[in-house]
Protein backbone atom coordinates (compact mmCIF):
# COMPACT_ATOMS: atom_id res chain seq x y z
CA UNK A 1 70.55 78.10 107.26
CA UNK A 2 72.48 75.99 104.76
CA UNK A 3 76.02 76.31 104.22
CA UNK A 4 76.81 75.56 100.23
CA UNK A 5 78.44 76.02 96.69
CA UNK A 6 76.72 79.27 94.84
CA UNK A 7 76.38 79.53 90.79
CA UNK A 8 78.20 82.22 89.44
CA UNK A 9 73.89 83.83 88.74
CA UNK A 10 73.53 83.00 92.44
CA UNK A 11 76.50 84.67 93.86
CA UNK A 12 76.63 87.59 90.53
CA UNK A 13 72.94 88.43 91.93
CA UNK A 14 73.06 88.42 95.87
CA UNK A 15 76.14 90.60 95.00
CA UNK A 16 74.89 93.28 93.32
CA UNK A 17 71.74 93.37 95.28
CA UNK A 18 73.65 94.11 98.67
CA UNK A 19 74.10 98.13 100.35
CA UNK A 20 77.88 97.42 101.12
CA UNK A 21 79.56 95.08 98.42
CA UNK A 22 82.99 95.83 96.59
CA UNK A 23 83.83 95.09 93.02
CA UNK A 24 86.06 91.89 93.66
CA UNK A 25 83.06 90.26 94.63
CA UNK A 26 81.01 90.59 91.63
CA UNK A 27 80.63 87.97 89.39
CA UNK A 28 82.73 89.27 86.26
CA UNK A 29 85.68 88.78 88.66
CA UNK A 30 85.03 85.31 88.92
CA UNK A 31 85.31 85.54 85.24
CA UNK A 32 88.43 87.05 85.40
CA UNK A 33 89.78 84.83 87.88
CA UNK A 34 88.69 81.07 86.51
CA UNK A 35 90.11 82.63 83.01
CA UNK A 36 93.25 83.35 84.60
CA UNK A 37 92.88 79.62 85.55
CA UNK A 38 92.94 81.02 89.55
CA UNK A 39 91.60 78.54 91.84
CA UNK A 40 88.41 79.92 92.93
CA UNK A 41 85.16 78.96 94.50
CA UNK A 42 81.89 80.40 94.88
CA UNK A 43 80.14 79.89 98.39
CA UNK A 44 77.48 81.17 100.33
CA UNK A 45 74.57 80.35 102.89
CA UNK A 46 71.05 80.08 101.83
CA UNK A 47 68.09 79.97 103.51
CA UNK A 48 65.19 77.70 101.77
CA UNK A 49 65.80 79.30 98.26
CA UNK A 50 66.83 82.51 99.57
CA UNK A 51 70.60 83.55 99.13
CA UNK A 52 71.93 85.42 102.40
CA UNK A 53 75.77 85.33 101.83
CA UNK A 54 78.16 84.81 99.38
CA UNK A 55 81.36 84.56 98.99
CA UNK A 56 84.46 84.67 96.37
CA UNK A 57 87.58 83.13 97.70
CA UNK A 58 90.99 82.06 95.94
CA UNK A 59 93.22 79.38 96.76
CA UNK A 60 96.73 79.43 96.39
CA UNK A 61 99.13 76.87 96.45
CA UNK A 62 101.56 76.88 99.63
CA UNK A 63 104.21 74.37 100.92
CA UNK A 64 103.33 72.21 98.28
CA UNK A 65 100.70 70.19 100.01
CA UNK A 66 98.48 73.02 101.53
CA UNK A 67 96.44 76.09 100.06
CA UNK A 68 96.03 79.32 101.37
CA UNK A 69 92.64 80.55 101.21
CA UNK A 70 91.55 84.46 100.39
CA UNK A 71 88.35 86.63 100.25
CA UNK A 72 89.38 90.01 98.66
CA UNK A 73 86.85 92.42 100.38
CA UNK A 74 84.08 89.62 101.62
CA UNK A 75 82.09 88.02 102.18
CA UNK A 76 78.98 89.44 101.78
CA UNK A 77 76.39 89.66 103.90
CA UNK A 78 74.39 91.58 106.79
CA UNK A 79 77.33 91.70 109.50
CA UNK A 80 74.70 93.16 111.61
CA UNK A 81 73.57 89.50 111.77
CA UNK A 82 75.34 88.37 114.37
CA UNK A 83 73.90 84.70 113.98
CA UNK A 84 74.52 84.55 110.28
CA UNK A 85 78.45 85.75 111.17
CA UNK A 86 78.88 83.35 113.25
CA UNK A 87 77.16 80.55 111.14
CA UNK A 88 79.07 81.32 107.83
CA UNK A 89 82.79 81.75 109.23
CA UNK A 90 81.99 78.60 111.24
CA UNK A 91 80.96 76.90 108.03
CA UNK A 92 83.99 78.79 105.99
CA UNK A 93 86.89 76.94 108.02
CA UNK A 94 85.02 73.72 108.01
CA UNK A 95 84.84 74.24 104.20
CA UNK A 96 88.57 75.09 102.93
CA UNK A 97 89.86 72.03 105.38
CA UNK A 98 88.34 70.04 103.57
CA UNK A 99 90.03 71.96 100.33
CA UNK A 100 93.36 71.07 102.14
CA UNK A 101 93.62 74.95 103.42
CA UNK A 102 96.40 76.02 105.74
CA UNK A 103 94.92 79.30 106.32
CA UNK A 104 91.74 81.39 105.07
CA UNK A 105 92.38 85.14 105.16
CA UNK A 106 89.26 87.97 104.73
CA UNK A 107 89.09 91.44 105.05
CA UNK A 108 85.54 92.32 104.67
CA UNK A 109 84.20 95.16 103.33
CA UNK A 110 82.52 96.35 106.33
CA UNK A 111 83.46 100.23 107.97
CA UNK A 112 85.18 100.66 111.26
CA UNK A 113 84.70 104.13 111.77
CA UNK A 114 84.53 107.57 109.74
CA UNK A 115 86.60 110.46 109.77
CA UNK A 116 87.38 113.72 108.35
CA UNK A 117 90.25 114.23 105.93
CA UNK A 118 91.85 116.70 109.44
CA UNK A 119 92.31 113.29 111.09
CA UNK A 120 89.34 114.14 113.51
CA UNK A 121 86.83 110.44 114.11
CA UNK A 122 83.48 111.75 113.70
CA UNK A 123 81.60 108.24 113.91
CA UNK A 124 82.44 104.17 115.12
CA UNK A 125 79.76 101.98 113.28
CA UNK A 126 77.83 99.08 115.02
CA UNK A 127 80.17 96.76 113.30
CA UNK A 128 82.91 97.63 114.95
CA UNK A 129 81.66 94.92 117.69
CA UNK A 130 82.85 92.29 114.62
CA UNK A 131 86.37 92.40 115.75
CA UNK A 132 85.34 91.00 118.63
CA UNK A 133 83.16 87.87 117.48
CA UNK A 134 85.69 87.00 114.70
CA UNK A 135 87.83 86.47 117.39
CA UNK A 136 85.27 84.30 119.27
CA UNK A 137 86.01 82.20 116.11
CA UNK A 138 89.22 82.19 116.29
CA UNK A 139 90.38 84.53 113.52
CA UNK A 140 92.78 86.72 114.18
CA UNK A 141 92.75 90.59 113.92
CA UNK A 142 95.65 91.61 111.85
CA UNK A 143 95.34 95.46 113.65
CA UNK A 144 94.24 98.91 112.87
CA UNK A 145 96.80 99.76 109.81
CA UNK A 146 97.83 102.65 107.96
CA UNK A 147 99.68 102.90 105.24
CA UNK A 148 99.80 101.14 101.96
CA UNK A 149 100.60 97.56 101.65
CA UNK A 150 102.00 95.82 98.37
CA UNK A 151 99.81 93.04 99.39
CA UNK A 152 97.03 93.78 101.32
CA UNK A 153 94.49 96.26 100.65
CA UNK A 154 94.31 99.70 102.04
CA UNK A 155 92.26 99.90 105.33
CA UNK A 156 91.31 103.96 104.41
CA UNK A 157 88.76 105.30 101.58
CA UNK A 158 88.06 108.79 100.73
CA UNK A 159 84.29 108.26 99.85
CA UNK A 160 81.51 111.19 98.77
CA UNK A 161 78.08 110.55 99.65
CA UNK A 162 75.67 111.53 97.25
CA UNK A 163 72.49 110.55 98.82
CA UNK A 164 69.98 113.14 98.23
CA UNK A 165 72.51 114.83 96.14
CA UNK A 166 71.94 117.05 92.88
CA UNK A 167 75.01 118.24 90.52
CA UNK A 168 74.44 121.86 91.84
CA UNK A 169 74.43 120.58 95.71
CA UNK A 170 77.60 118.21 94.98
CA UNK A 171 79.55 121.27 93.45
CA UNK A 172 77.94 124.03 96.27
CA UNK A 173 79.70 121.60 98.84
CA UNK A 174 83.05 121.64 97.26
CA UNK A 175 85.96 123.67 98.87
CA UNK A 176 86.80 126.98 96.36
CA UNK A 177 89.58 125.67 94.75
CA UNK A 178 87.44 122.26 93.62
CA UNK A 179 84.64 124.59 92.37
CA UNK A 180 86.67 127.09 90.31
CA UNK A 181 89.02 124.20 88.87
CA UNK A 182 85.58 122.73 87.63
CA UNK A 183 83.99 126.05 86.41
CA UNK A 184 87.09 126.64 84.55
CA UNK A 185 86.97 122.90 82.60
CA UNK A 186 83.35 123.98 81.79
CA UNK A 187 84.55 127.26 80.40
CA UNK A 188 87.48 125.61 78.35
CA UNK A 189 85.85 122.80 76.58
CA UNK A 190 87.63 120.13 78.30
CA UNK A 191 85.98 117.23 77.10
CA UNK A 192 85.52 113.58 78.22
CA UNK A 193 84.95 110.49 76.25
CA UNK A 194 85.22 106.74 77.16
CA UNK A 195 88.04 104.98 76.38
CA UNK A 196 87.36 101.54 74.30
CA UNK A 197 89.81 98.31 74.80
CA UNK A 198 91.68 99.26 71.77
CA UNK A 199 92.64 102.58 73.30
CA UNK A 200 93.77 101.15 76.85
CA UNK A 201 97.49 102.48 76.08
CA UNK A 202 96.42 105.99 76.21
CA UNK A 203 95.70 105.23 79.42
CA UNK A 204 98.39 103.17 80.33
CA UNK A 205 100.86 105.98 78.77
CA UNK A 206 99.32 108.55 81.47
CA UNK A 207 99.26 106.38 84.32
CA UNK A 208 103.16 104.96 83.07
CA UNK A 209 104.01 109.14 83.19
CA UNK A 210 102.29 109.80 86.72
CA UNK A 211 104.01 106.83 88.28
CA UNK A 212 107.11 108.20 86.76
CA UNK A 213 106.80 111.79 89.05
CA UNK A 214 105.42 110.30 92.05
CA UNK A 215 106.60 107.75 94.41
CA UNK A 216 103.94 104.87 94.40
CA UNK A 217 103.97 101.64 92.31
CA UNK A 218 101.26 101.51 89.39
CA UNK A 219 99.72 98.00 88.53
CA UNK A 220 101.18 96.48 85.81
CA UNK A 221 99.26 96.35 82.22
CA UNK A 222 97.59 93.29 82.79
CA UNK A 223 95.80 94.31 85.80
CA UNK A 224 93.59 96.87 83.63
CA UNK A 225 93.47 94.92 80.45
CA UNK A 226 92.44 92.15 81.84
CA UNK A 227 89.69 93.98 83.83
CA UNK A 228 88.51 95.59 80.31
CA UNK A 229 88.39 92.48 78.98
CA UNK A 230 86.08 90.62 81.41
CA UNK A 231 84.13 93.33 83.53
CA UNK A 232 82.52 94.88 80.32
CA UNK A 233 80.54 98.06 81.36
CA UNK A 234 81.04 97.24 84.90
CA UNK A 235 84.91 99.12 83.76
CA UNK A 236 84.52 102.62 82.73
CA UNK A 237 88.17 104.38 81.62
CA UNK A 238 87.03 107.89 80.70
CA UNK A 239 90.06 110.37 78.74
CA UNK A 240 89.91 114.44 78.91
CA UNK A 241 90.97 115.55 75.81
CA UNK A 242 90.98 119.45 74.32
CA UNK A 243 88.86 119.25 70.88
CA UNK A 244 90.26 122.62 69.14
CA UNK A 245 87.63 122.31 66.65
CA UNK A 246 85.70 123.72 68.95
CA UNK A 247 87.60 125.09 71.37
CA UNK A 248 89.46 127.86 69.20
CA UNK A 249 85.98 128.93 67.69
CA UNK A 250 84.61 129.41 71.52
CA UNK A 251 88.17 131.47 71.89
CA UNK A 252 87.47 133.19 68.97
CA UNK A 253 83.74 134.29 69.87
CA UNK A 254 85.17 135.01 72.94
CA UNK A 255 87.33 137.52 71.59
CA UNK A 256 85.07 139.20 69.39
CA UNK A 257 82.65 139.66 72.20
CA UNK A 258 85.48 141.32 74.18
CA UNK A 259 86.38 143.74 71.16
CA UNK A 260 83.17 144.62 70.67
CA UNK A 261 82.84 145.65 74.91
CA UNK A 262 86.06 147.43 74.45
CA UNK A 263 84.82 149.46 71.64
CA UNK A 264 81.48 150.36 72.96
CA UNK A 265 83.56 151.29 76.40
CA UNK A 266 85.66 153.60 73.90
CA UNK A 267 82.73 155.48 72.53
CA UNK A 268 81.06 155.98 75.93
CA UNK A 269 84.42 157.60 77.44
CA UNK A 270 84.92 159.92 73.98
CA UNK A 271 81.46 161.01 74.88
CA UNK A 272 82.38 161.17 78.69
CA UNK A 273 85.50 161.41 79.93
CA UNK A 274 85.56 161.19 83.07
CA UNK A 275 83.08 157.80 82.95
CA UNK A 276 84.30 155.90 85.65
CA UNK A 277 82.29 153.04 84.94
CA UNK A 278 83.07 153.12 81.80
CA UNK A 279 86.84 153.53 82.19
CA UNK A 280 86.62 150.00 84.74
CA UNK A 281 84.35 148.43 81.81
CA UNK A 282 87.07 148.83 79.94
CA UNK A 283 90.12 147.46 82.00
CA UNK A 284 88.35 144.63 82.97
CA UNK A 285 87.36 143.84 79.13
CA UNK A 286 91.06 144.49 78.35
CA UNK A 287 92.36 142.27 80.83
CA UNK A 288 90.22 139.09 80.20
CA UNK A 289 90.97 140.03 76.64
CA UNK A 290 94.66 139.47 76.64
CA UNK A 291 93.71 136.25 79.10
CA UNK A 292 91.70 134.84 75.80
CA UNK A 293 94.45 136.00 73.54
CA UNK A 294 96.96 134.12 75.39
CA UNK A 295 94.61 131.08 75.31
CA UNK A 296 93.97 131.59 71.52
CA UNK A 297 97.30 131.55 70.66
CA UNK A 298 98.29 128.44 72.83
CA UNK A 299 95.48 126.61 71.50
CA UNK A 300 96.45 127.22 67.58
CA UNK A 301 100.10 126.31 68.32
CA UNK A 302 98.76 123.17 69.72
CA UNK A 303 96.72 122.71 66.85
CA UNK A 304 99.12 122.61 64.79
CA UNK A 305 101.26 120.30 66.84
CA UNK A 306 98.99 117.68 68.16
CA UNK A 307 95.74 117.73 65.65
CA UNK A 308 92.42 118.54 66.33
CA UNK A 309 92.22 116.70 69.31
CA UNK A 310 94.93 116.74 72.06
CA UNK A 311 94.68 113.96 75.68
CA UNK A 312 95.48 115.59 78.93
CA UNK A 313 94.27 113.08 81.54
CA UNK A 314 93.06 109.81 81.78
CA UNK A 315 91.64 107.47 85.16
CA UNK A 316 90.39 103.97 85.40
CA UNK A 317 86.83 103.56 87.32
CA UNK A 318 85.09 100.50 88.31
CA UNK A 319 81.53 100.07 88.82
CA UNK A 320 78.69 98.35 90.69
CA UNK A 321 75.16 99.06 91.44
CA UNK A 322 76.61 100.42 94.93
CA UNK A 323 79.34 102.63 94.37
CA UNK A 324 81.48 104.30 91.69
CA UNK A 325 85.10 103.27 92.40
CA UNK A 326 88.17 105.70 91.37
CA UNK A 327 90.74 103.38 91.26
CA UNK A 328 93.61 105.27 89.19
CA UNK A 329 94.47 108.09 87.21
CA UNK A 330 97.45 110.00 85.16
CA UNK A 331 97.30 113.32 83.86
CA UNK A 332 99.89 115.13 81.18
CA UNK A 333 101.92 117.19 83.68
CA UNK A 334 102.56 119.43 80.45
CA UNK A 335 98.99 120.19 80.07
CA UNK A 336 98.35 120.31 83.89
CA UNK A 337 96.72 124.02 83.37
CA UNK A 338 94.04 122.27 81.70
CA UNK A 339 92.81 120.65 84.53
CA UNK A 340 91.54 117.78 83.00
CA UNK A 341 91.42 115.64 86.11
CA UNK A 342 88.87 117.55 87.19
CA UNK A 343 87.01 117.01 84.27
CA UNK A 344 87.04 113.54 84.60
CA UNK A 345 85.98 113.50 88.18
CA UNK A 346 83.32 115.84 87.47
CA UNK A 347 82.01 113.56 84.49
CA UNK A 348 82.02 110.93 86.88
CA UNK A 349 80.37 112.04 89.75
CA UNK A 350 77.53 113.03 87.31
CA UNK A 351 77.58 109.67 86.29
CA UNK A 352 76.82 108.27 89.26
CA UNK A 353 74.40 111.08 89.89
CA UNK A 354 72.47 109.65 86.63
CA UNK A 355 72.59 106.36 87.45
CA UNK A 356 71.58 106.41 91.04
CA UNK A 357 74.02 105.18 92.30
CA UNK A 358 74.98 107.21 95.79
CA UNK A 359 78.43 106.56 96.77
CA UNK A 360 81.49 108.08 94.79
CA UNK A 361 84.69 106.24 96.05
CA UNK A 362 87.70 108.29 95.62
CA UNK A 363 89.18 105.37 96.85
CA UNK A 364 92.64 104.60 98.99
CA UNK A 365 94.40 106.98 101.71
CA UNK A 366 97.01 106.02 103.53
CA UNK A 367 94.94 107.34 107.09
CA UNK A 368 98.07 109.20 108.34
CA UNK A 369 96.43 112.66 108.34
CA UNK A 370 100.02 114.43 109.42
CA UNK A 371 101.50 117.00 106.99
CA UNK A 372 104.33 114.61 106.21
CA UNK A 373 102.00 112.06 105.44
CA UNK A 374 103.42 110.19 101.81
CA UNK A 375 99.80 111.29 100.16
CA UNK A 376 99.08 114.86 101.52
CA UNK A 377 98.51 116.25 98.54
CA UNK A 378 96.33 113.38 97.59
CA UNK A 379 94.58 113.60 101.02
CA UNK A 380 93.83 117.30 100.47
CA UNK A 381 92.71 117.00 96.57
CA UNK A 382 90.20 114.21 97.81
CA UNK A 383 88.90 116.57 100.86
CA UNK A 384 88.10 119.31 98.85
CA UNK A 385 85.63 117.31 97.28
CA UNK A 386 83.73 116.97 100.93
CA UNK A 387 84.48 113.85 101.03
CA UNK A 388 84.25 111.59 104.39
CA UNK A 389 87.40 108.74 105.21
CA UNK A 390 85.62 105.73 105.88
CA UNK A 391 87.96 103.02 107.67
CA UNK A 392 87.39 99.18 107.44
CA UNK A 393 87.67 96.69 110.21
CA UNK A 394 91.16 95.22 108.38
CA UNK A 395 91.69 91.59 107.71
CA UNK A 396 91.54 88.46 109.62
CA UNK A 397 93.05 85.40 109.45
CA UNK A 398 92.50 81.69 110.67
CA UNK A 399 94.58 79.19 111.16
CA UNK A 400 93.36 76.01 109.61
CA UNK A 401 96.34 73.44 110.20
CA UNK A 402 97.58 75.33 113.11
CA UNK A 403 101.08 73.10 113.34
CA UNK A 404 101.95 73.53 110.33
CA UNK A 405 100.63 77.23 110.26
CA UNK A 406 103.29 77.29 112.75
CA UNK A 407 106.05 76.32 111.11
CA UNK A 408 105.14 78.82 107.68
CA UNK A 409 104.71 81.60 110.38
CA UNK A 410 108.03 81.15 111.64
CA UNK A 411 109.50 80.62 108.14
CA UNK A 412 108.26 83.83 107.09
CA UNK A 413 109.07 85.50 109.93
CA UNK A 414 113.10 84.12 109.28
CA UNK A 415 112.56 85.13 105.33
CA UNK A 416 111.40 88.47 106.30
């Protein structure tokens, strides 16, 4: 085993070839990050010609003489190899001294244990024993977190397996009110399209009224510009929108249809009164008539407001050949009764159903399953999906120049 420098085709295609790899270590991040003009390096360990880990870390400047050294969800590589682990974090601390490092931080993308969304552990993964040899290499274990963290990334994911999965099994598995919320954007004619780079603000003007409601920071513009920019079709940002130009006309055939029932249910109970079944015919045909009235007038008024097309939701997903990611999302609180959220996610999950790809990431929980827990509702939206909590191993960090490491412990500690 070699220790060394990877090329961005190296690293870009070890990456995407792995079963557990995240989208900051793909190689259009490194794209985003050298462009940024982010110190960042590219290592790995071969073996003859054969890549078997790889790596993207940053380096940030700190006390002036020193760097402090991050891998955002790596690296990556089989942590079932205990040999290799041992070899490349070895190799990793003997590398960033010599890049003047005062500490290395990772947090690999590699599951703890996996839960259900009632807060009961139905599973602790092999890996769990890497908590143990990281600290045989002196790293330590920054502990089993909940909770979001401005700075460090969320130790709980709300993740749907798809293996083996169809659209009809997906949706069978769903809790009731997940089901009928999707059968009823089917109905409606919610439609979803893909945002290009030029439309980014409608986006941003969702996610800018979400953040607004709800009591959680959104990233700032950059963050997803900056993504479109560089990931290419590695970003996907899809928008539900209402098209009324062909939405009323459904409304309208819908209406016609029910008329048409009413009247036949008319002549049947002139010729019979006391038609029972007719008489229920009837009511119900009456009822989901004034339902599509209601509908048909709301959708003309809008019409006439908004134009032919009218945005209710929009969400931000990135992509690799392992998993569809759900990073963020805003819908029109107005137009909430739309359910275009659950357009999206439907659209989505298809995707990923298309493109064989067999894990749908619905992304951060906080892991505090209590009913006072700051994302309940979020916890509860995500479960009804069937869903499993998978939760990571959290982050380690070594000490590099341990005096000095010290001293900017204790100084933080003071600041803080």
């Amino acid at each position: 085993m070699k220790f060394t420098t990877l090329t961005r085709e190296q690293f870009g295609e070890f990456s995407d070839q792995q079963s557990y790899s995240h989208f900051t270590q793909m190689a259009v991040n490194y794209d985003l990050k050298t462009a940024d003009g982010v110190d960042t390096h590219l290592v790995g360990v071969t073996e003859g010609e054969k890549v078997i880990a790889a790596c993207l870390l940053t380096a940030m400047p700190v006390l002036k003489k020193f760097k402090y050294f991050y891998s955002n969800r790596g690296p990556v590589m089989d942590y079932t190899d205990t040999e290799l682990v041992k070899f490349f974090f070895t190799e990793l601390k003997r590398y960033v001294k010599s890049h003047h490092a005062l500490m290395v931080r990772v947090d690999p993308y590699v599951p703890y244990q996996r839960w259900n969304h009632d807060g009961e552990k139905l599973e602790t993964y092999p890996t769990a024993s890497l908590v143990t040899t990281m600290k045989d290499l002196e790293f330590d274990h920054q502990g089993f977190t909940v909770g979001f963290d401005p700075i460090h990334q969320g130790r709980w994911h709300s993740v749907l397996d798809l293996t083996g999965k169809d659209d009809k099994t997906v949706l069978k598995d769903m809790d009731s009110l997940r089901k009928r919320n999707i059968k009823k954007v089917v109905k409606n004619g919610v439609k979803v399209r893909f945002l290009d780079s030029d439309e980014i603000h409608l986006f941003r003007q969702f996610m800018k009224d979400t953040s607004g409601k709800k009591e959680f920071v959104d990233r700032d513009d950059k963050f997803y510009t900056d993504r479109m920019k560089h990931f290419g079709d590695r970003v996907l940002v899809p928008l539900a929108y209402i098209d009324f130009t062909t939405y009323i006309p459904e409304l309208e055939a819908e209406q016609e249809k029910l008329n048409q029932e009413i009247e036949k249910a008319d002549q049947e109970i002139n010729k019979k009164p006391d038609n029972k079944k007719a008489v229920n015919k009837k009511a119900a045909a009456e009822q989901q008539l004034t339902s599509v009235e209601e509908k048909l007038s709301e959708a003309k008024n809008l019409n006439a407001e908004h134009g032919d097309t009218l945005p209710i939701a929009a969400s931000f997903f990135l992509i690799n050949p392992y998993e569809v990611v759900y990073l963020a999302g805003g819908s029109s609180n107005e137009f909430r009764h739309f359910a275009g959220s659950y357009a999206i996610q439907w659209k989505m999950i298809n995707y990923a159903l298309e493109h064989g790809i067999n894990r749908y990431n619905f992304y951060g929980i906080s892991g505090n399953f209590s009913e006072d827990a700051e994302d309940a509702g979020v916890i509860k939206f995500k479960k009804g999906f069937n869903a499993d909590v998978i939760e990571y191993v959290g982050d380690f960090v070594a000490p590099i120049n341990k005096p000095v490491y010290k001293v900017y412990s204790t100084l933080k500690r003071v600041r803080g």
